[in-house]
Protein backbone atom coordinates (compact mmCIF):
# COMPACT_ATOMS: atom_id res chain seq x y z
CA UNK A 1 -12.79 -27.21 51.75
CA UNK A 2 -11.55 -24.20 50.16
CA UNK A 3 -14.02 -23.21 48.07
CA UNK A 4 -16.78 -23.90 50.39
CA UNK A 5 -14.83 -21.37 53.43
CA UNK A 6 -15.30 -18.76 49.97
CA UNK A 7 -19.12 -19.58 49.92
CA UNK A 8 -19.37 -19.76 53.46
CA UNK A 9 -17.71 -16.28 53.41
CA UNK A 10 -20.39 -15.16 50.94
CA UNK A 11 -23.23 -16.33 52.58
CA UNK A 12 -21.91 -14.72 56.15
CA UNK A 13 -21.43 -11.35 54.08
CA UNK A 14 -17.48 -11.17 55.08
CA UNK A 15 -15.24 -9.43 52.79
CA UNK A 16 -13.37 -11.43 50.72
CA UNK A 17 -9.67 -10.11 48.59
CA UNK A 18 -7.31 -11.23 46.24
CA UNK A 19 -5.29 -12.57 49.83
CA UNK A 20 -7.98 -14.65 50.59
CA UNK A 21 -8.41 -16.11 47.31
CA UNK A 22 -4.69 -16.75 46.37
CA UNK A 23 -4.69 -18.48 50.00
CA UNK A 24 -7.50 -20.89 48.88
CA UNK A 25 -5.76 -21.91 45.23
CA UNK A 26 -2.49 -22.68 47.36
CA UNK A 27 -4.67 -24.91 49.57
CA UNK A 28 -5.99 -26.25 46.95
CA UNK A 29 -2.16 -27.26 45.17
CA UNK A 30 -1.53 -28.79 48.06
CA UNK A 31 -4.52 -30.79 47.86
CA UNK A 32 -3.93 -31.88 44.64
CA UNK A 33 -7.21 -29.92 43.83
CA UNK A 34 -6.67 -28.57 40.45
CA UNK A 35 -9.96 -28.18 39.11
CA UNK A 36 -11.21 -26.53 42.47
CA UNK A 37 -8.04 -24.05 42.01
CA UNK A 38 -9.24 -23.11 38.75
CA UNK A 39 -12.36 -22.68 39.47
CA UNK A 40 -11.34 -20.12 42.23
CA UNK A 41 -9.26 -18.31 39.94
CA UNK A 42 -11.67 -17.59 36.66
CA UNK A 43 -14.46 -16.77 40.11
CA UNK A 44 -12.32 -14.41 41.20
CA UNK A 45 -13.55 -10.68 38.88
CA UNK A 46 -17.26 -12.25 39.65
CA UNK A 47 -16.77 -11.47 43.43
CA UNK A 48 -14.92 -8.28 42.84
CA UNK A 49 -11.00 -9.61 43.38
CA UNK A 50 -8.17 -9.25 40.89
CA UNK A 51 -6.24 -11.73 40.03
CA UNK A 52 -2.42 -11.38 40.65
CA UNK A 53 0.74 -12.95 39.52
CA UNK A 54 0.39 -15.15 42.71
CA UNK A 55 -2.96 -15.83 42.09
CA UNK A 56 -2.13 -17.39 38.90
CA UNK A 57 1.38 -19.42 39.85
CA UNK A 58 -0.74 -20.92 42.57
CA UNK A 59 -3.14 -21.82 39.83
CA UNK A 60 -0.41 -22.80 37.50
CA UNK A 61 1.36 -25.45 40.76
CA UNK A 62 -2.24 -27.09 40.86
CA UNK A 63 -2.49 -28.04 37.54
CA UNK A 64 1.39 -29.04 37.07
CA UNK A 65 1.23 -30.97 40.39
CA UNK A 66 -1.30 -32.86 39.27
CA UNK A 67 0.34 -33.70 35.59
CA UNK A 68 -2.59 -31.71 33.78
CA UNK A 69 0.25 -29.77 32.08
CA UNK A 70 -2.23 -28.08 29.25
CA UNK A 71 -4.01 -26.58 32.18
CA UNK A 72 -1.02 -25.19 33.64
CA UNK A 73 0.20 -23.88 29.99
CA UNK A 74 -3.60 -21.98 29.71
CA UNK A 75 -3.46 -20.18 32.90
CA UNK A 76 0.38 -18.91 32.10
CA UNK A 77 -0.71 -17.99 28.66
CA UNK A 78 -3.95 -16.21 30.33
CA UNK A 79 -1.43 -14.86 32.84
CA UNK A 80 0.56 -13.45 29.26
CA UNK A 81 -2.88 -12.01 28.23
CA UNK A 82 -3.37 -9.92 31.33
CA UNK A 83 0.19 -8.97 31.34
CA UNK A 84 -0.25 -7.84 28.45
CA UNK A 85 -3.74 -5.91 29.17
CA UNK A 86 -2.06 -4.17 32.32
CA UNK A 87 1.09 -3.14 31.50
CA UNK A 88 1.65 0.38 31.53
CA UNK A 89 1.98 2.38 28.13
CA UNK A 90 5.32 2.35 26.75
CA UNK A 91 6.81 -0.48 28.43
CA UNK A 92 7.58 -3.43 26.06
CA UNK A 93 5.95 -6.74 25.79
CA UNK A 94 9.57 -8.35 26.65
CA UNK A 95 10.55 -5.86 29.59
CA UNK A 96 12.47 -6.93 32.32
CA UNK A 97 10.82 -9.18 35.15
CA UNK A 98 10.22 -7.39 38.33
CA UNK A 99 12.35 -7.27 41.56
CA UNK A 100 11.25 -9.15 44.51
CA UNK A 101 12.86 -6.67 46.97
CA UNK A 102 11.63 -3.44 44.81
CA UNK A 103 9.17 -3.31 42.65
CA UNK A 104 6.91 -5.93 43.21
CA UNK A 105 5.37 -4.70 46.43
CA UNK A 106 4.52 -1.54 44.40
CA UNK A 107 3.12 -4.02 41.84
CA UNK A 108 1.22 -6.20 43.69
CA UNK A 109 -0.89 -2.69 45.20
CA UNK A 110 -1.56 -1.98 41.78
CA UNK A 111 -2.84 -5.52 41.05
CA UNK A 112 0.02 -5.49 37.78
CA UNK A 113 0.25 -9.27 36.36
CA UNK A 114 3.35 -9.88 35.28
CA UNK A 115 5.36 -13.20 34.75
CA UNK A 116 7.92 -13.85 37.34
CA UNK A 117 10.75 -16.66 37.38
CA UNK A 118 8.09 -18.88 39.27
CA UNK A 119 5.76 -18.84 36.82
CA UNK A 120 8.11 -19.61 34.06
CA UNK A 121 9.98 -22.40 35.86
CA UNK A 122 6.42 -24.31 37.59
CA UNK A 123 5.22 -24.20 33.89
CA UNK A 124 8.34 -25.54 32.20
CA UNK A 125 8.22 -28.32 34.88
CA UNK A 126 4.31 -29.04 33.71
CA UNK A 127 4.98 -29.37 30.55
CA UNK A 128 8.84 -31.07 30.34
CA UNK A 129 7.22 -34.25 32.54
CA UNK A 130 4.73 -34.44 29.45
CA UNK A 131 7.51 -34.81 27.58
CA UNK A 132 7.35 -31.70 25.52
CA UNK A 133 10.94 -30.96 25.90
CA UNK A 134 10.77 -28.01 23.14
CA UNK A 135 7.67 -26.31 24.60
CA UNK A 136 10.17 -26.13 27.97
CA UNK A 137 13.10 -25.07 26.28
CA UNK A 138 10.98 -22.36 24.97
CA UNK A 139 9.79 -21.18 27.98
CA UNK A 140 13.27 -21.36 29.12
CA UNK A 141 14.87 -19.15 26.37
CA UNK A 142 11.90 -16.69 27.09
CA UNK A 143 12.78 -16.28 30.32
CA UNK A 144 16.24 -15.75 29.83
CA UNK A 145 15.43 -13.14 27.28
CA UNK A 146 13.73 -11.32 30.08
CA UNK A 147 16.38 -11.45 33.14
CA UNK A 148 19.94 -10.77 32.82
CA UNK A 149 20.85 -14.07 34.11
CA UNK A 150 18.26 -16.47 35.13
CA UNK A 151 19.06 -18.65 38.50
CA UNK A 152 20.40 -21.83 38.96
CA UNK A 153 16.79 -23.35 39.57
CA UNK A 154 15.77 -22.07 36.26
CA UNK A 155 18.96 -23.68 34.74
CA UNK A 156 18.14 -27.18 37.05
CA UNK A 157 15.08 -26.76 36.44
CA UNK A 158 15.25 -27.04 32.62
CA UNK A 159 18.41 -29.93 33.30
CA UNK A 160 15.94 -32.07 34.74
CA UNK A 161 13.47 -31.87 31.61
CA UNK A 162 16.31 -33.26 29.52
CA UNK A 163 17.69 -36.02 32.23
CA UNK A 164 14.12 -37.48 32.23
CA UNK A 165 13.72 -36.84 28.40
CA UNK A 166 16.21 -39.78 27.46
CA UNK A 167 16.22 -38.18 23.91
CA UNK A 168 18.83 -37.21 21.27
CA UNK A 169 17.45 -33.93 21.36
CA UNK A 170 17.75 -33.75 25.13
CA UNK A 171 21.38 -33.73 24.52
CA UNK A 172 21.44 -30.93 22.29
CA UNK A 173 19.87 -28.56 24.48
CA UNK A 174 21.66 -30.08 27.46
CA UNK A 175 24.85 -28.67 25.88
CA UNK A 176 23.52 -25.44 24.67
CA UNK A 177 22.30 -25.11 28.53
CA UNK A 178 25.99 -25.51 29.75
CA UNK A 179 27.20 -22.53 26.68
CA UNK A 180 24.49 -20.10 28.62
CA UNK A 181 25.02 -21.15 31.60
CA UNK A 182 29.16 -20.22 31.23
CA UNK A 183 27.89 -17.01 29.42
CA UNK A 184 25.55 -16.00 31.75
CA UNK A 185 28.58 -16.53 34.55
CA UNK A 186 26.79 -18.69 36.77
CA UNK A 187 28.43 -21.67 38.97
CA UNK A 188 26.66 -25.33 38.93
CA UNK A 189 25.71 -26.62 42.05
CA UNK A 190 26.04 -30.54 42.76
CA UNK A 191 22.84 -30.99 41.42
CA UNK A 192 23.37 -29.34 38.10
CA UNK A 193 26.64 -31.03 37.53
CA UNK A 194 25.82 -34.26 38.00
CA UNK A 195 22.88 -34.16 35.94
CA UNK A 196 24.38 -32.57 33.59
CA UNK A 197 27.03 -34.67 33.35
CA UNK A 198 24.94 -37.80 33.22
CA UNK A 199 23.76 -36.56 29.99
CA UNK A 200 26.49 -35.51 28.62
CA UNK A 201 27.89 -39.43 29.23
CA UNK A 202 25.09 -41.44 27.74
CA UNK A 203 24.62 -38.45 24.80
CA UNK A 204 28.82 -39.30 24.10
CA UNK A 205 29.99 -35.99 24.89
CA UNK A 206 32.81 -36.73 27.18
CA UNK A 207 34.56 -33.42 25.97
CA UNK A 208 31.06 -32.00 27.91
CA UNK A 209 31.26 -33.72 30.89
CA UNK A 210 35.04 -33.58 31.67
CA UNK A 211 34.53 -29.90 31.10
CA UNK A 212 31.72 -29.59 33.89
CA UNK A 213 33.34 -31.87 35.80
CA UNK A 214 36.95 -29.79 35.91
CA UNK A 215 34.72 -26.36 36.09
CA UNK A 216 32.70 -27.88 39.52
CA UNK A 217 36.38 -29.16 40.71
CA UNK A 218 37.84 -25.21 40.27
CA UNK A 219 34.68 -24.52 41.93
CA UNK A 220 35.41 -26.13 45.52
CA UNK A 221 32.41 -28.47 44.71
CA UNK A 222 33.11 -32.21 46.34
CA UNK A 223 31.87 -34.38 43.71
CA UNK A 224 31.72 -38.01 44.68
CA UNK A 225 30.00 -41.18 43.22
CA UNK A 226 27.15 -41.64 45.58
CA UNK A 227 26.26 -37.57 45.11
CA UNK A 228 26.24 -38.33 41.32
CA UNK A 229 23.08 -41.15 41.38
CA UNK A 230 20.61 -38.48 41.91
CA UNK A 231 16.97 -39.19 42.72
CA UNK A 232 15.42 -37.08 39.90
CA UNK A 233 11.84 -37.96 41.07
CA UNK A 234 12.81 -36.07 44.46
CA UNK A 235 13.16 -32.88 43.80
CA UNK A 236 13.48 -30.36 46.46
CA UNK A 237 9.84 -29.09 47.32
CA UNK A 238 8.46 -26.37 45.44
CA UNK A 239 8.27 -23.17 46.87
CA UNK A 240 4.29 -21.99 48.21
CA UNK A 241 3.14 -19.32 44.91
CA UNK A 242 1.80 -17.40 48.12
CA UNK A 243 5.13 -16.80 49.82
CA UNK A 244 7.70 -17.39 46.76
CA UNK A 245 9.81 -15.09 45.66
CA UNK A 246 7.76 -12.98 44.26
CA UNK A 247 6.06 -11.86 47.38
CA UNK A 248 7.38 -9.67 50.55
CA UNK A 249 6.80 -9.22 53.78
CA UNK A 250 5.67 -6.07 53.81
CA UNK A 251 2.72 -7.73 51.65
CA UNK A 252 1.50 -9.96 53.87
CA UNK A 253 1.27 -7.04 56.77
CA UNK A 254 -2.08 -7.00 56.00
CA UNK A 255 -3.26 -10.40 55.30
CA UNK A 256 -6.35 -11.89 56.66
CA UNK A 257 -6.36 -15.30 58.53
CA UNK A 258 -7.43 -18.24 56.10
């Protein structure tokens, strides 16, 4: 349905924008239409539209959503390219992601691509349910390189890679998780404590997991058995790539009607 309202559009001679397309690719992730989302974004310079960072995490959502996790690796690394291609002399490859409340409006005018927390942590979920722990924890540490202190979803998003992993290995970079997550200052929710600690358990760290446990108690976190058996398969609901975080009101003021 989406991409035949495009042709439809084109054969009725209405004007068609990067809004208009990154509103049909989140259609289409909700669909489950990940071929139709990718063909919408590689159409996108042949009808005159840049592609934005929005365009692509929509594009990115499709293909992780439907477990086609080296499609959703391509279009972040082609997301990587354009950053790459666009970014304004003299900024470095590894500079800072942008602000939701300040300089992303500014960037989104200019059609600038550049990799936001979304992107990092959809793609990261893609490819950890394939089972490629590393490639995650990559993505992860590339992220964190980037922000001064990535978010708690970031952190659980990364947490649920290894719970679902099952591996040694999972273990490993469970605990390194918890040494950023301390350095980087940031307080565990429920979620991230009990999955942490669930690792830590059947990886024997008890050390680990008494640790978490004490730091979520300090915390004012209520942690009781029941809240501990967490449903790992329902996660809370991603966020639309359209309105994420990386989006503002003010720029959706002008948005056409999809």
């Amino acid at each position: 349905r989406a991409l035949g309202f495009i042709e439809e559009m084109k054969e009725n001679n209405i004007n068609r924008t990067t809004i208009t397309y990154n509103s049909a690719i989140s259609t289409c992730h909700k669909a489950g239409k990940w071929q139709i989302a990718l063909e919408l974004l590689h159409g996108m310079d042949k009808d005159g539209c840049k592609r934005d960072i929005i365009s692509y995490n929509g594009a990115i959502a499709a293909c992780g959503s439907a477990g086609k996790w080296e499609a959703a690796l391509d279009v972040f690394y082609s997301a990587a390219a354009e950053e790459a291609r666009l970014m304004p002399m003299g900024v470095p490859a590894n500079a800072p992601l942008p602000s939701a409340s300040t300089s992303h409006s500014q960037n989104r005018r200019k059609r600038i691509v550049q990799r936001d927390v979304y992107s990092y942590t959809t793609t990261m979920n893609a490819v950890g349910r394939a089972g490629r722990i590393d490639l995650a924890y990559e993505l992860f540490k590339e992220l964190r390189s980037k922000v001064a202190s990535p978010s708690v979803v970031a952190y659980n998003t990364m947490a649920a890679m290894c719970e679902r992993d099952k591996s040694s290995r999972a273990g490993e970079i469970a605990a390194e998780l918890f040494a950023m997550m301390k350095e980087d200052g940031l307080k565990p929710e429920v979620y991230t404590v009990g999955v942490l600690m669930n690792i830590f358990e059947r990886s024997n760290m008890p050390e680990l997991s008494k640790e978490i446990e004490q730091m979520a108690t300090e915390d004012g976190l209520v942690l009781y058995g029941d809240q501990l058996e967490l449903d790992l398969e329902a996660e809370p609901e991603e966020p639309d790539p359209v309105v994420s975080a990386t989006a503002t009101t003010e720029d959706f003021d002008d948005r056409e009607i999809f």
